[in-house]
PDB file of N, CA and C in Angstrom:
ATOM      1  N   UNK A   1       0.847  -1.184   0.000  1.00  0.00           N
ATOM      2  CA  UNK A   1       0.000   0.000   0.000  1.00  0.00           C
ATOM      3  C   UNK A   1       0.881   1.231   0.000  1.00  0.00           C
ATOM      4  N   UNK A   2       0.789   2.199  -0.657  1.00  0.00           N
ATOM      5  CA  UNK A   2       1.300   3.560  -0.981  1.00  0.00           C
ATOM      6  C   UNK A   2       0.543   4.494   0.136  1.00  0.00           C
ATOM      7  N   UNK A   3       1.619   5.468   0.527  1.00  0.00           N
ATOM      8  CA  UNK A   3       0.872   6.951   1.068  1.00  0.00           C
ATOM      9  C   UNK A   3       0.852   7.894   0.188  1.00  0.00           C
ATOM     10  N   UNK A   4      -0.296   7.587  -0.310  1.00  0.00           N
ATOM     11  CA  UNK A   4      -0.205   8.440  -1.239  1.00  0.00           C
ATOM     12  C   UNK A   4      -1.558   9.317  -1.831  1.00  0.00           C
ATOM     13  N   UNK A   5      -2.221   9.493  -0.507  1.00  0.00           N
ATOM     14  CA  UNK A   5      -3.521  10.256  -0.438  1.00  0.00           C
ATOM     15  C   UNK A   5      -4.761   9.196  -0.257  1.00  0.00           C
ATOM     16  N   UNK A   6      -6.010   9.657  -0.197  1.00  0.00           N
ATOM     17  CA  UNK A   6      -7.008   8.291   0.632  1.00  0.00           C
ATOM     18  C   UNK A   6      -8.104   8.518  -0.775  1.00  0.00           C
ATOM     19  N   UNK A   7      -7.783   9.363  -1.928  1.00  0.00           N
ATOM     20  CA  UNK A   7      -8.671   8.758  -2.810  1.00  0.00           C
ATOM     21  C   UNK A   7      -9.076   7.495  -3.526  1.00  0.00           C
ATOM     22  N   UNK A   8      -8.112   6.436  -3.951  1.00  0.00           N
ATOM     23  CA  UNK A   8      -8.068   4.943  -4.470  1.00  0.00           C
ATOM     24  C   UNK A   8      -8.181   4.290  -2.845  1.00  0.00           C
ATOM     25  N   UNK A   9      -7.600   4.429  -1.899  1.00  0.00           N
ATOM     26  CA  UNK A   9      -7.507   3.421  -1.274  1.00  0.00           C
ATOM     27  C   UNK A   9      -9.114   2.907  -0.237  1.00  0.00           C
ATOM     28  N   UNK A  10      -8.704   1.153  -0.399  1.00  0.00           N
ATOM     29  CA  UNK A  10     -10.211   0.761   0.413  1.00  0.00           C
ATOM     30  C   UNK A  10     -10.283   1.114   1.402  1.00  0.00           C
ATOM     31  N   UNK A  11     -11.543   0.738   2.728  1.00  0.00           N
ATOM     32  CA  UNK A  11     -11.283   0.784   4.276  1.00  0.00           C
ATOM     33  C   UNK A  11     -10.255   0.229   4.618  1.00  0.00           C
ATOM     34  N   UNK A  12     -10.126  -0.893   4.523  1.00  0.00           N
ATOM     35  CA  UNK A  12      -8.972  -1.706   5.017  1.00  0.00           C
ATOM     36  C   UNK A  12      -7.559  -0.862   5.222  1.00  0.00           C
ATOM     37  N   UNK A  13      -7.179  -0.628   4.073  1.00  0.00           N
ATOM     38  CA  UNK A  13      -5.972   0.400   3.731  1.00  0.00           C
ATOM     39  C   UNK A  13      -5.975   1.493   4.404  1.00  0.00           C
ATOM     40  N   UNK A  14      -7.589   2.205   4.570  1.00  0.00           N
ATOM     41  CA  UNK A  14      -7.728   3.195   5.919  1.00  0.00           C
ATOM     42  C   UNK A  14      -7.490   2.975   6.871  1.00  0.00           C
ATOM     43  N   UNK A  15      -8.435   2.186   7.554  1.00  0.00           N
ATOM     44  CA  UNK A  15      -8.106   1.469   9.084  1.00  0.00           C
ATOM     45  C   UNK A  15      -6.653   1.239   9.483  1.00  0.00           C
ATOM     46  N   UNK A  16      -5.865   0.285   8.313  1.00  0.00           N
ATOM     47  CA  UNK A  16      -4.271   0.316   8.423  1.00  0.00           C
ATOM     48  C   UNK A  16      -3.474   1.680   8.464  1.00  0.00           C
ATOM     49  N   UNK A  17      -3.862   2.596   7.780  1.00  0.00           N
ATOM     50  CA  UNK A  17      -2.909   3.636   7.901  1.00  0.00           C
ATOM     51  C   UNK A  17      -3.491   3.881   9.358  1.00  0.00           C
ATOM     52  N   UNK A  18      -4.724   4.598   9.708  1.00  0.00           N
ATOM     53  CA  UNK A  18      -4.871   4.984  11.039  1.00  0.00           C
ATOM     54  C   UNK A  18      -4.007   4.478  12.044  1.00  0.00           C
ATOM     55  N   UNK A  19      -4.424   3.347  12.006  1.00  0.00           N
ATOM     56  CA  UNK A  19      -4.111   2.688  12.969  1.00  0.00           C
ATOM     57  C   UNK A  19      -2.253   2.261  13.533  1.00  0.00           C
ATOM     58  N   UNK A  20      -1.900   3.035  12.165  1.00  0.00           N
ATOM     59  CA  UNK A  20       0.029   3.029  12.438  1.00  0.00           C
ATOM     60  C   UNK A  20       0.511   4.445  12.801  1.00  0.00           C
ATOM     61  N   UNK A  21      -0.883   5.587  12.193  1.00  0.00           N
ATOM     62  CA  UNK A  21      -0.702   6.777  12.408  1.00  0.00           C
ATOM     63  C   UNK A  21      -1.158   7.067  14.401  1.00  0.00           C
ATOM     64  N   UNK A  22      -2.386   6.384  14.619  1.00  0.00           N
ATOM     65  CA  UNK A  22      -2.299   6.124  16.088  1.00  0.00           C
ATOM     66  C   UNK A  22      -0.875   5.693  17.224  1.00  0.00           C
ATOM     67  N   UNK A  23      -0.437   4.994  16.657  1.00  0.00           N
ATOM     68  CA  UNK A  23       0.768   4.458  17.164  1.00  0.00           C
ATOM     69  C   UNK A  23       2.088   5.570  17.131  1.00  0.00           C
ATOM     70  N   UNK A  24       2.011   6.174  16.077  1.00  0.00           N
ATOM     71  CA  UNK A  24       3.171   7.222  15.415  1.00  0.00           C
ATOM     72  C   UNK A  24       2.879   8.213  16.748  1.00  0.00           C
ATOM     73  N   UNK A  25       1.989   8.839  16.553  1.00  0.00           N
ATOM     74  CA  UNK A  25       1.479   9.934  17.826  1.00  0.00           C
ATOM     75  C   UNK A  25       2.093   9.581  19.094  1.00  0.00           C
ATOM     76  N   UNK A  26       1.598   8.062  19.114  1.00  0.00           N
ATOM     77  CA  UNK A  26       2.016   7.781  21.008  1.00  0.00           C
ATOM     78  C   UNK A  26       3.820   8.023  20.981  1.00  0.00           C
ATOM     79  N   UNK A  27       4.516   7.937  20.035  1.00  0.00           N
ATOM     80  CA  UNK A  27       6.053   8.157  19.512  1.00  0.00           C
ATOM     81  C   UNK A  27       6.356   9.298  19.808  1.00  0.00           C
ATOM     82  N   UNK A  28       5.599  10.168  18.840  1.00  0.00           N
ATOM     83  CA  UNK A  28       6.148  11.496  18.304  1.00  0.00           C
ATOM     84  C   UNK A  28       5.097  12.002  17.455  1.00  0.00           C
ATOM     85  N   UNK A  29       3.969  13.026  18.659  1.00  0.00           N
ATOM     86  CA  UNK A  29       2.769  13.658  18.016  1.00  0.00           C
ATOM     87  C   UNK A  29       3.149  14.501  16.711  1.00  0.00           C
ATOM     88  N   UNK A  30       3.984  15.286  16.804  1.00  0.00           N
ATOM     89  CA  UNK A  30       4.368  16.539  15.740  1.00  0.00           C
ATOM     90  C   UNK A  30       4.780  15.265  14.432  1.00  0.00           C
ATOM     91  N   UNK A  31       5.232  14.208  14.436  1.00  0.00           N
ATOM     92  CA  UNK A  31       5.644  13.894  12.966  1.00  0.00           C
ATOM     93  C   UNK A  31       4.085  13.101  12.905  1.00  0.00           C
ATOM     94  N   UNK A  32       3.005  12.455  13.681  1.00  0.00           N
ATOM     95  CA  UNK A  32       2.206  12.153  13.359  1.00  0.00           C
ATOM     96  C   UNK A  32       1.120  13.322  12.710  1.00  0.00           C
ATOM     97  N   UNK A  33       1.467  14.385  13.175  1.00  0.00           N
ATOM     98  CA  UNK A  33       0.419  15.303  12.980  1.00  0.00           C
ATOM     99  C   UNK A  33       0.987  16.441  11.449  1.00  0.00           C
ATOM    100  N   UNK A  34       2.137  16.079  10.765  1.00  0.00           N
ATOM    101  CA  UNK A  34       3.180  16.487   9.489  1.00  0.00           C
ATOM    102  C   UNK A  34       2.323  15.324   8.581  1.00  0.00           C
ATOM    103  N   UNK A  35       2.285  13.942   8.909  1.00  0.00           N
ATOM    104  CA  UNK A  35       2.200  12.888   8.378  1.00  0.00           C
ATOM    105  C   UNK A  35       0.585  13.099   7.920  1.00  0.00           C
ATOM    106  N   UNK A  36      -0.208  13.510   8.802  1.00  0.00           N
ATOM    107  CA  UNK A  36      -1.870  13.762   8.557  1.00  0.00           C
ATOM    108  C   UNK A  36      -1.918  15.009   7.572  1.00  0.00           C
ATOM    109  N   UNK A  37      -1.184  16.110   8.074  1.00  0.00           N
ATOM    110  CA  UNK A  37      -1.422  16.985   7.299  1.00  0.00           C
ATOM    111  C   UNK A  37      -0.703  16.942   5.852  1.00  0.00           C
ATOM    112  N   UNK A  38       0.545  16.742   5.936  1.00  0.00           N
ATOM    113  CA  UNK A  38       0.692  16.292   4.453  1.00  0.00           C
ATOM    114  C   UNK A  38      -0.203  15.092   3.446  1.00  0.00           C
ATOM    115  N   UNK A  39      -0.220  13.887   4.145  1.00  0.00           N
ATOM    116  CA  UNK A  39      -1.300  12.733   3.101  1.00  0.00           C
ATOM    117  C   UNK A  39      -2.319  13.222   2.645  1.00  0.00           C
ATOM    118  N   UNK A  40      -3.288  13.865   4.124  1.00  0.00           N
ATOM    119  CA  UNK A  40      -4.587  13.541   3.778  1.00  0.00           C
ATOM    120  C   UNK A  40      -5.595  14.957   3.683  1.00  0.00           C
ATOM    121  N   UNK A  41      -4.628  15.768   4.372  1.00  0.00           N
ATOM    122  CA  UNK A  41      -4.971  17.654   3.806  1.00  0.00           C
ATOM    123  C   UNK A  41      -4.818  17.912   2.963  1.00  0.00           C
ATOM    124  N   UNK A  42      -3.444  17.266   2.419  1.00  0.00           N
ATOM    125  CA  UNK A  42      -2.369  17.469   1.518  1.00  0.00           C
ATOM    126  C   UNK A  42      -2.045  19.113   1.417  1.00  0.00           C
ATOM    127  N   UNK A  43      -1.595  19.341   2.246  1.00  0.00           N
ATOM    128  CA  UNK A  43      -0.883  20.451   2.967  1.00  0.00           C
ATOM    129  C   UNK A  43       0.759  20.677   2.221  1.00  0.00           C
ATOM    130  N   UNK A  44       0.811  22.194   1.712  1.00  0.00           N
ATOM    131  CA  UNK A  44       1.943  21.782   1.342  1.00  0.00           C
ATOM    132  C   UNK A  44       2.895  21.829   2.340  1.00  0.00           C
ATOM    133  N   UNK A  45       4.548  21.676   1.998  1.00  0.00           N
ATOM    134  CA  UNK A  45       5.401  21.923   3.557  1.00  0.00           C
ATOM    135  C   UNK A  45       5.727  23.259   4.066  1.00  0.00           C
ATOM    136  N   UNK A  46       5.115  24.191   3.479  1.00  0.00           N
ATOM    137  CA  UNK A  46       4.856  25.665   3.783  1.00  0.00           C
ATOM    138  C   UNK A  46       3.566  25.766   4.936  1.00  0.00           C
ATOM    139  N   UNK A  47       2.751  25.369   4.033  1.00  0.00           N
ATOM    140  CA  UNK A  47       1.245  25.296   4.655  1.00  0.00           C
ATOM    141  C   UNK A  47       1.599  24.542   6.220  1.00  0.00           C
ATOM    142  N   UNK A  48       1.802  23.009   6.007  1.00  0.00           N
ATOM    143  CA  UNK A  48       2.228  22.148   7.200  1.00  0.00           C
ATOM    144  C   UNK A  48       3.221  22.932   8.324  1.00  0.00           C
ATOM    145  N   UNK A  49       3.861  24.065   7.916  1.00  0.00           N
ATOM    146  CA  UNK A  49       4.952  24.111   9.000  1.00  0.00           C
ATOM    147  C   UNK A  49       4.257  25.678   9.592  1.00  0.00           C
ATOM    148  N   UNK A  50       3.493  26.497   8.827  1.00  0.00           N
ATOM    149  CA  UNK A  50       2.628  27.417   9.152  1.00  0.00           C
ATOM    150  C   UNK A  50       1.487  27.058  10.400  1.00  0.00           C
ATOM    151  N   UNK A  51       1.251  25.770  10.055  1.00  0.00           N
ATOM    152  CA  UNK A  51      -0.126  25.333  10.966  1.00  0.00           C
ATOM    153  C   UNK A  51       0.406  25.052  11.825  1.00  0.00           C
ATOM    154  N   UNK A  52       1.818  24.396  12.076  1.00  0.00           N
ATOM    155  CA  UNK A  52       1.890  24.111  13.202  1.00  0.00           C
ATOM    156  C   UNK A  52       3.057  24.642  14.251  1.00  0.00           C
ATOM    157  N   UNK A  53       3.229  25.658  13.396  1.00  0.00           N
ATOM    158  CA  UNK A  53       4.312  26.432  13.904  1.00  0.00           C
ATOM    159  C   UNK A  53       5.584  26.700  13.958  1.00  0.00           C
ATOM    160  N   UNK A  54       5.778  25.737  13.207  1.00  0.00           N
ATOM    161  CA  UNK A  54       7.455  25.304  13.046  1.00  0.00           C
ATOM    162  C   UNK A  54       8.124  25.586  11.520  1.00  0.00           C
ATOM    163  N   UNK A  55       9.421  25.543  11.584  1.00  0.00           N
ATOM    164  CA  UNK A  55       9.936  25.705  10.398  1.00  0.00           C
ATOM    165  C   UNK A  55       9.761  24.628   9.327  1.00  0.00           C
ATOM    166  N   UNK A  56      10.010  25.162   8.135  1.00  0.00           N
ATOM    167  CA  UNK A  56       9.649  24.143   6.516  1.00  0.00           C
ATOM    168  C   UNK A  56      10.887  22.902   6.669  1.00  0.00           C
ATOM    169  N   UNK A  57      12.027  23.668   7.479  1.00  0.00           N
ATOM    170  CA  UNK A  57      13.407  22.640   7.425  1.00  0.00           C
ATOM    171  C   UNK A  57      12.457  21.537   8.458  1.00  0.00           C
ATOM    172  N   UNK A  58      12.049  21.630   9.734  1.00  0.00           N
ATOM    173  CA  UNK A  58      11.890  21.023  10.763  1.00  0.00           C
ATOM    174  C   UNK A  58      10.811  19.891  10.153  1.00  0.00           C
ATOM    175  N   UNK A  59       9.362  20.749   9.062  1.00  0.00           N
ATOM    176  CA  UNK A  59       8.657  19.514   8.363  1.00  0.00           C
ATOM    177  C   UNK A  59       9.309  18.622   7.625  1.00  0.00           C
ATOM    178  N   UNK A  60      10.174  19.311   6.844  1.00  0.00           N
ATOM    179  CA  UNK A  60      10.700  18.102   5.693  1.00  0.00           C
ATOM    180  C   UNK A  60      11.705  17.290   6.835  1.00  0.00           C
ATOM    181  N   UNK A  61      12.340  17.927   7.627  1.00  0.00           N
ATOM    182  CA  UNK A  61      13.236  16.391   8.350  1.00  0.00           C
ATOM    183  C   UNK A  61      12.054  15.552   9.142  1.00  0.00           C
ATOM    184  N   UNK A  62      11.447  16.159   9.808  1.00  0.00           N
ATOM    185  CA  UNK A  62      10.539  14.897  10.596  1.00  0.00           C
ATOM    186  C   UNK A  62       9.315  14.297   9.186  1.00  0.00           C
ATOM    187  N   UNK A  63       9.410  14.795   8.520  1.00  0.00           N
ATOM    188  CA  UNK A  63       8.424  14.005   7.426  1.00  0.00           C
ATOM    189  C   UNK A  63       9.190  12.875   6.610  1.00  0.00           C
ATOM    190  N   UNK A  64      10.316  12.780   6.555  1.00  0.00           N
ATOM    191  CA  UNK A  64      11.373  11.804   6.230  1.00  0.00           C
ATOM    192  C   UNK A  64      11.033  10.652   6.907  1.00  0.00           C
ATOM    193  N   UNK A  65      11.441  11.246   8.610  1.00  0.00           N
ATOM    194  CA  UNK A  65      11.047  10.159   9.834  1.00  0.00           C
ATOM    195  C   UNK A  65      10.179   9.123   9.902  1.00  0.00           C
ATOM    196  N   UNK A  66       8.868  10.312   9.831  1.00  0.00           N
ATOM    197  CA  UNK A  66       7.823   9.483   9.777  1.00  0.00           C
ATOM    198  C   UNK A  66       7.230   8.564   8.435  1.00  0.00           C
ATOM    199  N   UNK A  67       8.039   9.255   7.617  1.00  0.00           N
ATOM    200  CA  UNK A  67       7.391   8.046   6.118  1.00  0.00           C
ATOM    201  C   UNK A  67       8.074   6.876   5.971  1.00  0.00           C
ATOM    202  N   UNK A  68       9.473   7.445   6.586  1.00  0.00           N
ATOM    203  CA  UNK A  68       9.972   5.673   6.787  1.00  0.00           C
ATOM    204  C   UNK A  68       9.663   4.769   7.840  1.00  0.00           C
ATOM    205  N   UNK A  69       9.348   5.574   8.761  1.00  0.00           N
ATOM    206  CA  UNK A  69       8.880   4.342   9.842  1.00  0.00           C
ATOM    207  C   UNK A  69       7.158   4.248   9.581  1.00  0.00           C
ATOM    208  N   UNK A  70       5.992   4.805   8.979  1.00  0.00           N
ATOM    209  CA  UNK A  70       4.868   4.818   8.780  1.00  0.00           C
ATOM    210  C   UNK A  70       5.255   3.704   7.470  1.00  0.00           C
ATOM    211  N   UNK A  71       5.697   3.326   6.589  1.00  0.00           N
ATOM    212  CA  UNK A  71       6.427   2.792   5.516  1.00  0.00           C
ATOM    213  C   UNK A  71       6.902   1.117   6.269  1.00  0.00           C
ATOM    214  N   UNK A  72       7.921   1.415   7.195  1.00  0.00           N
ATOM    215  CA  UNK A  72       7.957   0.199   7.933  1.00  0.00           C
ATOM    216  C   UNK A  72       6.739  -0.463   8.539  1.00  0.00           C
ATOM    217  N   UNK A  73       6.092  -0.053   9.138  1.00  0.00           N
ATOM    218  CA  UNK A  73       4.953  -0.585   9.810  1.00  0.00           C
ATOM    219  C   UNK A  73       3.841  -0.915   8.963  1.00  0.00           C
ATOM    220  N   UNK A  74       3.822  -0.339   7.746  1.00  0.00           N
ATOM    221  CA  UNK A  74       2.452  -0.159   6.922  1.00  0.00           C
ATOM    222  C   UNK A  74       2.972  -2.002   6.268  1.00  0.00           C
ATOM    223  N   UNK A  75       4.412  -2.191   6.126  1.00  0.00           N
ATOM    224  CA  UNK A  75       5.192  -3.375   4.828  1.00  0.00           C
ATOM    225  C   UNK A  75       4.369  -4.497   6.199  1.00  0.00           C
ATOM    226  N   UNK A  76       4.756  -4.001   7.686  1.00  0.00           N
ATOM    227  CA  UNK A  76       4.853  -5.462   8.859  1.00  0.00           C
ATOM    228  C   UNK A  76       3.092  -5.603   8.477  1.00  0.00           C
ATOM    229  N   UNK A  77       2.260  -4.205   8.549  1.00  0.00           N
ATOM    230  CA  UNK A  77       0.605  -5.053   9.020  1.00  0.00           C
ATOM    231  C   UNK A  77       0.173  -5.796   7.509  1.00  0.00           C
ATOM    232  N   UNK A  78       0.683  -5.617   6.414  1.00  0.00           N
ATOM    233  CA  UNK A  78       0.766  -5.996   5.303  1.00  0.00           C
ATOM    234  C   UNK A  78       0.820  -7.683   4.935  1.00  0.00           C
ATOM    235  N   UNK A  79       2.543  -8.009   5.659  1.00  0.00           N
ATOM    236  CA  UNK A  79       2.569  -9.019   5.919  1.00  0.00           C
ATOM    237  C   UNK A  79       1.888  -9.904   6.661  1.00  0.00           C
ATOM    238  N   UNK A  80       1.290  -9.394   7.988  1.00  0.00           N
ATOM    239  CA  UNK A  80       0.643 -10.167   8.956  1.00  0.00           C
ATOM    240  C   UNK A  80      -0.828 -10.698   8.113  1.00  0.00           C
ATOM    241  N   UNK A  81      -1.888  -9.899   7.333  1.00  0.00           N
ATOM    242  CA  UNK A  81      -2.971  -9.634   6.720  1.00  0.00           C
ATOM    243  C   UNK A  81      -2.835 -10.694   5.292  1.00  0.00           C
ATOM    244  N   UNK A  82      -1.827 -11.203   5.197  1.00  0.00           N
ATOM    245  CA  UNK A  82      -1.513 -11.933   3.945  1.00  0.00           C
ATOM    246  C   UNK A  82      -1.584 -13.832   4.981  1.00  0.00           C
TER     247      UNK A  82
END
């Protein structure tokens, strides 16, 4: 499954992202909350770092973070579901 906005994707694929984006938060709210606003606002990293207060450098490094580990977790519930 791709992050790559929630127009094509089924529930299932919803529920899964939520549910890694739930987990991301209990981590590290600010890259869970980069990760929402970029996918599914689709916020640009101007917009994203405006809303939440922080610099465009600070979105694009924690948006790295979180797509690889939202990326890791999305490949594990993937596997388990197979």
């Amino acid at each position: 499954m791709a992050l790559a906005g929630v127009g094509s994707a089924n529930l299932e694929d919803i529920l899964a992202v939520d549910e890694v984006l739930s987990r991301l938060a209990e981590l590290d709210r600010r890259q869970a909350k980069i990760a929402e606003l970029r996918y599914f606002c689709e916020l640009s990293v101007e917009e994203t770092a405006e809303a939440l207060g922080i610099s465009p450098r600070s979105v694009k490094s924690d948006r790295v973070v979180a797509r690889l580990w939202l990326r890791a977790e999305l490949a594990g519930a993937e596997g388990e579901r197979t």
